[in-house]
Protein backbone atom coordinates (compact mmCIF):
# COMPACT_ATOMS: atom_id res chain seq x y z
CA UNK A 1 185.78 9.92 55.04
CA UNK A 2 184.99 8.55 51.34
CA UNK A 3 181.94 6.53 53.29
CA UNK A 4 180.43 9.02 54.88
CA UNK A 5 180.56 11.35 51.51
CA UNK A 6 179.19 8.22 49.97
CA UNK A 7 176.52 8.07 52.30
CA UNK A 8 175.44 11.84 52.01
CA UNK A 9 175.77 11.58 48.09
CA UNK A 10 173.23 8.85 48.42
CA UNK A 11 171.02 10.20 50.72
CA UNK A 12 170.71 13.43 48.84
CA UNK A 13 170.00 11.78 45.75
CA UNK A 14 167.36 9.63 47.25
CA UNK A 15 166.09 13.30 48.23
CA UNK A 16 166.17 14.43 44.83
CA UNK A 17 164.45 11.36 43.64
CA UNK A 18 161.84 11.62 45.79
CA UNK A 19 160.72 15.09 44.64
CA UNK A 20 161.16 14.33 41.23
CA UNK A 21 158.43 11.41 41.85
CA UNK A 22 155.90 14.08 43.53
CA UNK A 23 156.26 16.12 40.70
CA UNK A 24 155.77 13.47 38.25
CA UNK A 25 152.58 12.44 40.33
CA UNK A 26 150.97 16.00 40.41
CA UNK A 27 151.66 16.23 36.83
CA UNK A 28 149.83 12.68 36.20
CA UNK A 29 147.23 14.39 38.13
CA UNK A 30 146.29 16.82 36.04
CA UNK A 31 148.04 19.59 38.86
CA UNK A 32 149.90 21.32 36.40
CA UNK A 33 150.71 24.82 37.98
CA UNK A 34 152.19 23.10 41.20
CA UNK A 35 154.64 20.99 38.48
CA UNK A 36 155.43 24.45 37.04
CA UNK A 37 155.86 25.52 40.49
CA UNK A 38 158.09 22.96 41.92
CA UNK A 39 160.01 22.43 39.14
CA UNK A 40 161.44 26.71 39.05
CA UNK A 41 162.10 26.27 42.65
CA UNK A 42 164.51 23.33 41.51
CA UNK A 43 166.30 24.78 38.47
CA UNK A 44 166.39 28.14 40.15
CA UNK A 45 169.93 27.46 42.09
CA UNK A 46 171.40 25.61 38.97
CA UNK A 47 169.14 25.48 35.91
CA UNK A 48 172.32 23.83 33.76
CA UNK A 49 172.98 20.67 36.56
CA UNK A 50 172.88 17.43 35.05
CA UNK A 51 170.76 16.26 38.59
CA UNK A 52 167.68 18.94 37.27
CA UNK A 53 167.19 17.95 33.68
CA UNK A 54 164.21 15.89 34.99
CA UNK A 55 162.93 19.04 36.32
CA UNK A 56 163.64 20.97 33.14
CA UNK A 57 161.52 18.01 30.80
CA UNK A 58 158.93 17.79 33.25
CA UNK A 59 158.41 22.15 33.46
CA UNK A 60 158.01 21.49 29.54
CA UNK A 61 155.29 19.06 29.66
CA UNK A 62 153.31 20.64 32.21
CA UNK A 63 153.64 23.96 30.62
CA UNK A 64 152.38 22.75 27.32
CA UNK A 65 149.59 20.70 28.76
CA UNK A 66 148.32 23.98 31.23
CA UNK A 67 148.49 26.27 27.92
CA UNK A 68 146.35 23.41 25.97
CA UNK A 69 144.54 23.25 28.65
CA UNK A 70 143.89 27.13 29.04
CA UNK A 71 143.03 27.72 25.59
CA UNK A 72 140.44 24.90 25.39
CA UNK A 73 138.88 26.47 28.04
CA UNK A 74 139.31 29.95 26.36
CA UNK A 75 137.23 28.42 23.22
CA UNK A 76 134.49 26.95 24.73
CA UNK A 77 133.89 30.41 27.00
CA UNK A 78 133.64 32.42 23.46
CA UNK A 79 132.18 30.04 21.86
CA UNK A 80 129.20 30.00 24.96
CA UNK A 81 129.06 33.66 24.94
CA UNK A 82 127.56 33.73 28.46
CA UNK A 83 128.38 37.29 29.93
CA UNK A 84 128.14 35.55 33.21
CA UNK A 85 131.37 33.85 32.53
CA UNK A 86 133.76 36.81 31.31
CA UNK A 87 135.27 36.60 34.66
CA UNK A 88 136.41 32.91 34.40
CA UNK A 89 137.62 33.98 30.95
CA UNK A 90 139.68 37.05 32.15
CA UNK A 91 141.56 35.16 35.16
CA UNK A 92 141.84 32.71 32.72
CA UNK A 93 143.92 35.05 30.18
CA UNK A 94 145.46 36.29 33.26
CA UNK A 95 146.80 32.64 34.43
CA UNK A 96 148.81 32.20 30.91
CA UNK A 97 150.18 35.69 31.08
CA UNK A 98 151.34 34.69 35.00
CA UNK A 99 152.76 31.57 34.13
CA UNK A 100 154.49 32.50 31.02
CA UNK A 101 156.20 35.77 33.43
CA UNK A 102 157.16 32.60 36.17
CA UNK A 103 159.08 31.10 33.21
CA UNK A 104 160.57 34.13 31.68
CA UNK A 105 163.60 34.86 33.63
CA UNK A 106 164.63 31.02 33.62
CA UNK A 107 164.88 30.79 30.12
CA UNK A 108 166.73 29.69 28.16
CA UNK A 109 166.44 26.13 29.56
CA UNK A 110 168.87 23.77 28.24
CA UNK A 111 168.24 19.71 27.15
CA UNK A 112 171.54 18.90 27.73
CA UNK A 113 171.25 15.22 26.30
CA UNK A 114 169.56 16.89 22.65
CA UNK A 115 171.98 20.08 22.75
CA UNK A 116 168.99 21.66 22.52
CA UNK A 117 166.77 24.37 24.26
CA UNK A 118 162.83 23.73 25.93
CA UNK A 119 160.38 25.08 24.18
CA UNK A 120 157.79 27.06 25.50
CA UNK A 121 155.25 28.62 23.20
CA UNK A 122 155.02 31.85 24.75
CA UNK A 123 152.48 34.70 23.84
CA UNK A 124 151.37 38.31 24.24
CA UNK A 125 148.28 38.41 25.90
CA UNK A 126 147.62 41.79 26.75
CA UNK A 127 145.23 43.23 24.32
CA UNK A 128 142.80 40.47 25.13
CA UNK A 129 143.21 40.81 28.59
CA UNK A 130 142.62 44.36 28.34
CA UNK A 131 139.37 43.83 26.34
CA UNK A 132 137.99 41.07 28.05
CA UNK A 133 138.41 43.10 31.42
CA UNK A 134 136.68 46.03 29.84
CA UNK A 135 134.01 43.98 28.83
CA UNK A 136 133.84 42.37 32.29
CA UNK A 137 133.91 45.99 34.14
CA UNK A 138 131.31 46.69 31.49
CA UNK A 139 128.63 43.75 32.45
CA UNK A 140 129.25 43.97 36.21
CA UNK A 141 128.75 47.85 36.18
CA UNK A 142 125.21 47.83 34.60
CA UNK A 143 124.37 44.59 36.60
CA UNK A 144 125.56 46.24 40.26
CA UNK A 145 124.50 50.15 39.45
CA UNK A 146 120.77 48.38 38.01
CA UNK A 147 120.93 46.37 41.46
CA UNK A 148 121.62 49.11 43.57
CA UNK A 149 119.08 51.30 42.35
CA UNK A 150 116.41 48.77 42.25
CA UNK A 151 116.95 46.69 45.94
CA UNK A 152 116.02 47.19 49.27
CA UNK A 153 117.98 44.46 51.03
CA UNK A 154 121.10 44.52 52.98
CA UNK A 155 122.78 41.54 51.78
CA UNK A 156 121.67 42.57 48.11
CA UNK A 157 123.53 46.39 48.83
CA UNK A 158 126.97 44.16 49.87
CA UNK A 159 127.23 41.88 46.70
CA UNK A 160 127.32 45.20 45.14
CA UNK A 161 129.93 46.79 46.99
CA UNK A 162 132.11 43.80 46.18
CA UNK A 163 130.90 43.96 42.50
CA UNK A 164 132.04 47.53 42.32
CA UNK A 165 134.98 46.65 44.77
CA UNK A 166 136.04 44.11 42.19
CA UNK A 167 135.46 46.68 39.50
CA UNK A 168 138.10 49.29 40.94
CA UNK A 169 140.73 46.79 41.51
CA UNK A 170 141.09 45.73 37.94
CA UNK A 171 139.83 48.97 36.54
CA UNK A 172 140.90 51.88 38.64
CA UNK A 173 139.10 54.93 38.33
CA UNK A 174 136.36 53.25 36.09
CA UNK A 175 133.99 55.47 35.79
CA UNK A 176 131.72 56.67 39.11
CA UNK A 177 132.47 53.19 40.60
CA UNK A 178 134.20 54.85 44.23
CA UNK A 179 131.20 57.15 44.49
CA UNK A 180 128.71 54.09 43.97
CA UNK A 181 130.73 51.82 46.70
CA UNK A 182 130.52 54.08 49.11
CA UNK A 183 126.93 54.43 48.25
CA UNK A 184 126.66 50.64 48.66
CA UNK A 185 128.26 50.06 51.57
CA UNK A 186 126.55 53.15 53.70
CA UNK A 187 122.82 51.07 52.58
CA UNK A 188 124.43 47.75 53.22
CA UNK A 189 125.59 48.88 56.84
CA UNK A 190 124.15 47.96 59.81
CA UNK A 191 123.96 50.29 62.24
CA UNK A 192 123.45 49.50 66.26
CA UNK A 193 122.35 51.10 68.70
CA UNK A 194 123.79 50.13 72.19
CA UNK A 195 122.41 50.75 75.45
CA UNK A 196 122.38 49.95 79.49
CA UNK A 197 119.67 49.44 81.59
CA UNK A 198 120.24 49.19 85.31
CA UNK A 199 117.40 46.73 86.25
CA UNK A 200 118.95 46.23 89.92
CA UNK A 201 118.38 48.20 93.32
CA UNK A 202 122.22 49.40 93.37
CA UNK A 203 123.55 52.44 91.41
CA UNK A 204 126.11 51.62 88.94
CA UNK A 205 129.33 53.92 88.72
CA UNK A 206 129.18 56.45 85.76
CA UNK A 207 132.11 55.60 85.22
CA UNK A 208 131.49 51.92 84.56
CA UNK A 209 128.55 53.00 82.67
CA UNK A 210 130.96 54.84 79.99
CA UNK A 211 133.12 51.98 79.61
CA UNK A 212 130.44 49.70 79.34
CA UNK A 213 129.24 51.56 76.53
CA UNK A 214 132.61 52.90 75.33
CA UNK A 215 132.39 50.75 72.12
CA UNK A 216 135.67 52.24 70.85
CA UNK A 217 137.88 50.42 72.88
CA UNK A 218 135.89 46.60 72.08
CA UNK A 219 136.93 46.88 68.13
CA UNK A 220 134.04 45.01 67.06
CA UNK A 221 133.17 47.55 64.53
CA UNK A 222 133.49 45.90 60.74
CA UNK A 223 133.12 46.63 57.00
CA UNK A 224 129.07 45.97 57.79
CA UNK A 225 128.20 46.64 61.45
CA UNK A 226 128.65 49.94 63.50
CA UNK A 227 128.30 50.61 67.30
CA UNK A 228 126.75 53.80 67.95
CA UNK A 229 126.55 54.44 72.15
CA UNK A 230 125.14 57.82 71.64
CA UNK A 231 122.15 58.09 69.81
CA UNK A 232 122.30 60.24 66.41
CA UNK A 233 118.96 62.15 65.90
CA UNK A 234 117.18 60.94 62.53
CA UNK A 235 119.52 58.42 62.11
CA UNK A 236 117.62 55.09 61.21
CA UNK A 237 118.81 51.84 63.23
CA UNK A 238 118.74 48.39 62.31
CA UNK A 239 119.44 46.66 65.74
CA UNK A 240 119.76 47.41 69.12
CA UNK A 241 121.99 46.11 72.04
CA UNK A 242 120.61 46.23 74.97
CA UNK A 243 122.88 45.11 78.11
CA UNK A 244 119.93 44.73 80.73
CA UNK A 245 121.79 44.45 84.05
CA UNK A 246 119.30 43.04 87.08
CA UNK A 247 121.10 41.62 89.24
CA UNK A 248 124.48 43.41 91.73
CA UNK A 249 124.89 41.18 94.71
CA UNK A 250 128.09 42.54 97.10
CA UNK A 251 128.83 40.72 99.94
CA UNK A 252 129.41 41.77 103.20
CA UNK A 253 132.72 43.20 104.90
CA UNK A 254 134.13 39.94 106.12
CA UNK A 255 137.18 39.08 108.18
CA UNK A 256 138.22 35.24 108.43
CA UNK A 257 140.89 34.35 111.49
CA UNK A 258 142.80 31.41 111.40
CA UNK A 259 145.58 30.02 114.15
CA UNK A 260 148.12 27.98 113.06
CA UNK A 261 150.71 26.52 115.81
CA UNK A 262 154.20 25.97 114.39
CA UNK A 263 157.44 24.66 116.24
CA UNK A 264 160.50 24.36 115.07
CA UNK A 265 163.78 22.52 115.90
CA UNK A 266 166.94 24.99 116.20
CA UNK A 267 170.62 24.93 117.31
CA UNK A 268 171.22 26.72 120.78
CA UNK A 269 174.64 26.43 121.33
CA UNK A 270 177.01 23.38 121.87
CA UNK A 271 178.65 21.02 124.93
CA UNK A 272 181.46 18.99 124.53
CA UNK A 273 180.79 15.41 124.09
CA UNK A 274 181.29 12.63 126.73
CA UNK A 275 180.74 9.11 127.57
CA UNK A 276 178.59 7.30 129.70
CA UNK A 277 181.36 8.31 133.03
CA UNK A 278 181.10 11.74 131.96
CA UNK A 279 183.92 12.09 130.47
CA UNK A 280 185.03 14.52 127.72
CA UNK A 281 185.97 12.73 124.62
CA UNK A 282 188.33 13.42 122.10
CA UNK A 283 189.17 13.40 118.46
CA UNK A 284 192.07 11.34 116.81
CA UNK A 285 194.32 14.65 117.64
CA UNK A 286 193.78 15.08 120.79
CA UNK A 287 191.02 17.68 120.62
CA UNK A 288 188.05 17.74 122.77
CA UNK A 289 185.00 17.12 120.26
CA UNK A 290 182.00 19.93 120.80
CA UNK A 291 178.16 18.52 119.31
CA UNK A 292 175.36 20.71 118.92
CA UNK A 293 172.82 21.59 121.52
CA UNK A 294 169.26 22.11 120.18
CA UNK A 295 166.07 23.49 121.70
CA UNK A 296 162.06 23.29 120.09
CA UNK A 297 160.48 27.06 119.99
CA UNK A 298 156.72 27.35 118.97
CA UNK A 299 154.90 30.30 117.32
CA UNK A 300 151.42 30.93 117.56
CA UNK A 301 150.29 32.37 113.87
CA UNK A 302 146.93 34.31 113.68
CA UNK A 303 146.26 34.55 110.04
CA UNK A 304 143.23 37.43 108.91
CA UNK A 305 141.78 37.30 105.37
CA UNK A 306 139.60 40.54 104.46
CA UNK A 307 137.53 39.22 101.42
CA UNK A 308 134.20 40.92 100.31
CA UNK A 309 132.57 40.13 96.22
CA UNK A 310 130.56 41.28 94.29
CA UNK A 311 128.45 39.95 91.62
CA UNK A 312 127.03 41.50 88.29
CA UNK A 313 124.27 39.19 86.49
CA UNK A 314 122.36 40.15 83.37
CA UNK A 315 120.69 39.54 79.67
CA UNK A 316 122.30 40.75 76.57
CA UNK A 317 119.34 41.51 74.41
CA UNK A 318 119.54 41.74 70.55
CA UNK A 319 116.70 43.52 69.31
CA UNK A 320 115.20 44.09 65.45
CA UNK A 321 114.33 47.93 65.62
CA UNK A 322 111.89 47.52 62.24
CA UNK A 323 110.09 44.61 63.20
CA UNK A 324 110.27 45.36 67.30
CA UNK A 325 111.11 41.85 67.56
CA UNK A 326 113.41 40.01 70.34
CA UNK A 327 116.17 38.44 68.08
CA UNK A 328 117.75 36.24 70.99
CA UNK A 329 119.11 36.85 74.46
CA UNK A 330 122.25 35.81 76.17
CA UNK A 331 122.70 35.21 79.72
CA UNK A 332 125.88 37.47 81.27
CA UNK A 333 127.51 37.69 84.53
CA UNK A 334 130.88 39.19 86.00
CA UNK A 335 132.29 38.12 89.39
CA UNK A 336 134.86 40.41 91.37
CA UNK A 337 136.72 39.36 94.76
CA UNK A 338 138.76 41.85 96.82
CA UNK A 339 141.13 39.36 99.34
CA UNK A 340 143.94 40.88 100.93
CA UNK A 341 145.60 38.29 104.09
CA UNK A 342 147.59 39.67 107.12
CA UNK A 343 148.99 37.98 110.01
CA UNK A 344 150.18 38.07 113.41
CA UNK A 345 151.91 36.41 115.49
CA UNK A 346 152.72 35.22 119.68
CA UNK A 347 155.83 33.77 120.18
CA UNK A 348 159.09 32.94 118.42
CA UNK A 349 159.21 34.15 115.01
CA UNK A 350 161.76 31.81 113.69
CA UNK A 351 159.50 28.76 113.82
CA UNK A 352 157.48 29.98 110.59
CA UNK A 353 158.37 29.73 107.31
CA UNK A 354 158.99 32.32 104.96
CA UNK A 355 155.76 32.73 103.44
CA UNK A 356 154.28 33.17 107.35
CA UNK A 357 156.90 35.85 107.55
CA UNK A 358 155.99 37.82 105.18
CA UNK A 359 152.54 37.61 105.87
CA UNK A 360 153.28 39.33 109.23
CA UNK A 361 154.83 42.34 107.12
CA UNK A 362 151.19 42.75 106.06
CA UNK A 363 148.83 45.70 107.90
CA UNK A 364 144.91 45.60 107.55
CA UNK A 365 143.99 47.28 104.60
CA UNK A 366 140.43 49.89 104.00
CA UNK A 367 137.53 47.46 102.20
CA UNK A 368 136.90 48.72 98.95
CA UNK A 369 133.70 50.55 98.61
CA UNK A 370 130.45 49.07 97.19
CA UNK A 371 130.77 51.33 94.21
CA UNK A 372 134.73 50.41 93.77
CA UNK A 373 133.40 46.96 94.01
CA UNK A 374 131.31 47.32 90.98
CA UNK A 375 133.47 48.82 88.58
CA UNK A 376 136.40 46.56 89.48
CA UNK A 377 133.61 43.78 87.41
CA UNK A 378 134.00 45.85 84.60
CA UNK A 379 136.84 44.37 82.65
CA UNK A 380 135.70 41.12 82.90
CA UNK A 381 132.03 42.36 81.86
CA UNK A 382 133.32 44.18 79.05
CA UNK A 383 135.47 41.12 77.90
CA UNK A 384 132.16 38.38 78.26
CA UNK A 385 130.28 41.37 76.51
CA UNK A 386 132.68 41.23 73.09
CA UNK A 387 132.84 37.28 73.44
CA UNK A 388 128.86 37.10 73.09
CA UNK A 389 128.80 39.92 70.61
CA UNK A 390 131.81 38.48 68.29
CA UNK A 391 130.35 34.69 68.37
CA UNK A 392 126.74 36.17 67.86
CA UNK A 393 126.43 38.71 64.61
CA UNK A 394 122.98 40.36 63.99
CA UNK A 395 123.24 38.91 60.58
């Protein structure tokens, strides 16, 4: 018993040194937050064990070296005085404020071998994060309204929405920002419009047609492209999708016989057993000793498979409605098979197997129709449809 406690003692401790060593290597590294990190998960349990008061020295250096850190970088930002850079100063700000809150409910931390506390020069940051995200929501205002009233391109209309995005999350309510993102994202949108043509000598079910075109069910529709099936009068579109179908090949009714002779080996009855003189023979008791008879039966199996296809083939064509350009088009085809396999059967049914069985069970069935045929492709045309679409965006 002592050994094995012995042995688990060790083992943990080896444990324990081993993270101790990471954390002294990220901190060597200049990877100060993950020390921080790593070392509150440790003292969290037991902040006053002698085993953590490697953690609790080594949370102390990195702290102090991240705030140094922090605040040199805080300098030379005000001391450049580039607006463009108010945003690395704010999360800046905001990283000591974080990382001072991480350390708060820990505190105090004792040095057990000094009888003394850690030290952590802690800070309230708040009025300078307040200002410096006022001036921030300040400079990226002008910059994105200035933008969005001077730009005609799509790409220029998002990094505006995200501007102004960025704006209401660390400013809520500033000013007309909601009003001006929704402004922003209606020009940065584009809008699609999707359509069939049947380039083939078949008629294609309405009903495929409609889900085909039913874009609400694909949920491709995202923060900068919309579907539109139904054309909307004066409504100015960017691209269109145009599934050109030419090609609906279905095959002919066809019904495929196949005989398959099966025989079998099965008990029928016994006899009692005898020797060469004909004899009955008999067991150590004195009974006469019976043996199985057997007999071969044979089945003659005619299997019928119904099978008829069909085959969709077409061009997904992305078009550039301003400049009536061909952007790129992708091949597309669906295949659908209708099999359904029957049997029957001459002769004794208990030389097939069970999977001949129930194949007798089975009646002929009605062929689907040519138009059944065709929309039965449709959920696999729908699904090659959103692959193309999803690994090909317009922009």
């Amino acid at each position: 018993m002592k050994k094995i406690l012995l042995i688990i003692t060790t083992f943990l401790f080896l444990i324990a040194c081993g993270g101790v060593k990471k954390t002294q290597e990220a901190l060597n590294t200049g990877n100060y937050d993950l020390v921080i990190q790593n070392a509150i998960d440790q003292l969290k349990k037991n902040k006053t064990s002698k085993r953590k008061q490697q953690y609790v020295i080594l949370l102390q250096e990195a702290y102090a070296k991240a705030l140094n850190r922090d605040l040199s970088t805080i300098k030379f930002l005000k001391a450049d005085g580039n607006p463009e850079k108010l945003e690395d100063l704010y999360n800046t700000y905001l990283a000591i404020r974080n990382r001072q809150e991480t350390i708060k409910p820990l505190l105090p931390l004792p040095i057990l071998e000094k009888g003394t506390n850690a030290k952590f020069k802690m800070q309230d940051y708040s009025s300078k994060i307040i200002n410096t995200k006022n001036q921030l929501s300040e400079y990226l205002y002008t910059n994105a309204t200035s933008l969005l009233n001077t730009t005609k391109q799509k790409y220029d209309y998002r990094k505006v929405y995200d501007d102004f995005k960025y704006i209401n999350d660390i400013s809520p309510n500033y000013k007309n920002v909601r009003q001006l993102m929704e402004e922003a994202h209606v020009k940065g949108t584009d809008f699609v419009l999707v359509t069939l043509n049947n380039n083939t000598d078949k008629v294609i079910p309405k009903r495929l047609e409609d889900d085909l075109l039913n874009f609400n069910t694909y949920g491709l529709n995202d923060l900068w492209t919309v579907y539109h099936a139904n054309e909307i009068a004066q409504k100015q579109y960017d691209f269109g999708l145009i599934l050109d179908l030419r090609e609906i090949n279905i095959s002919p009714e066809q019904i495929r016989e196949k005989q398959i002779i099966k025989e079998k080996q099965i008990k029928d009855g016994w006899e009692y057993a005898t020797n060469d003189n004909g004899n009955v023979l008999k067991d150590s008791l004195g009974n006469k000793i019976k043996i199985d008879k057997f007999k071969m039966i044979r089945c003659e199996l005619y299997e019928f498979t119904q099978f008829k296809s069909t085959r969709v083939a077409g061009q997904v064509k992305y078009i550039n409605y301003k400049s009536k350009q061909l952007i790129e088009a992708f091949p597309i085809s669906s295949e659908f098979a209708f099999e359904h396999i029957y049997a029957n059967f001459d002769g004794d049914r208990r030389a097939l197997e069970q999977q001949y069985i129930d194949l007798t069970n089975n009646k002929a069935v009605p062929f689907p129709s040519n138009e059944q045929m065709v929309y039965d492709t449709g959920e696999d045309l729908k699904a090659k449809l959103k692959s193309i679409i999803t690994r090909n965006k317009f922009r």
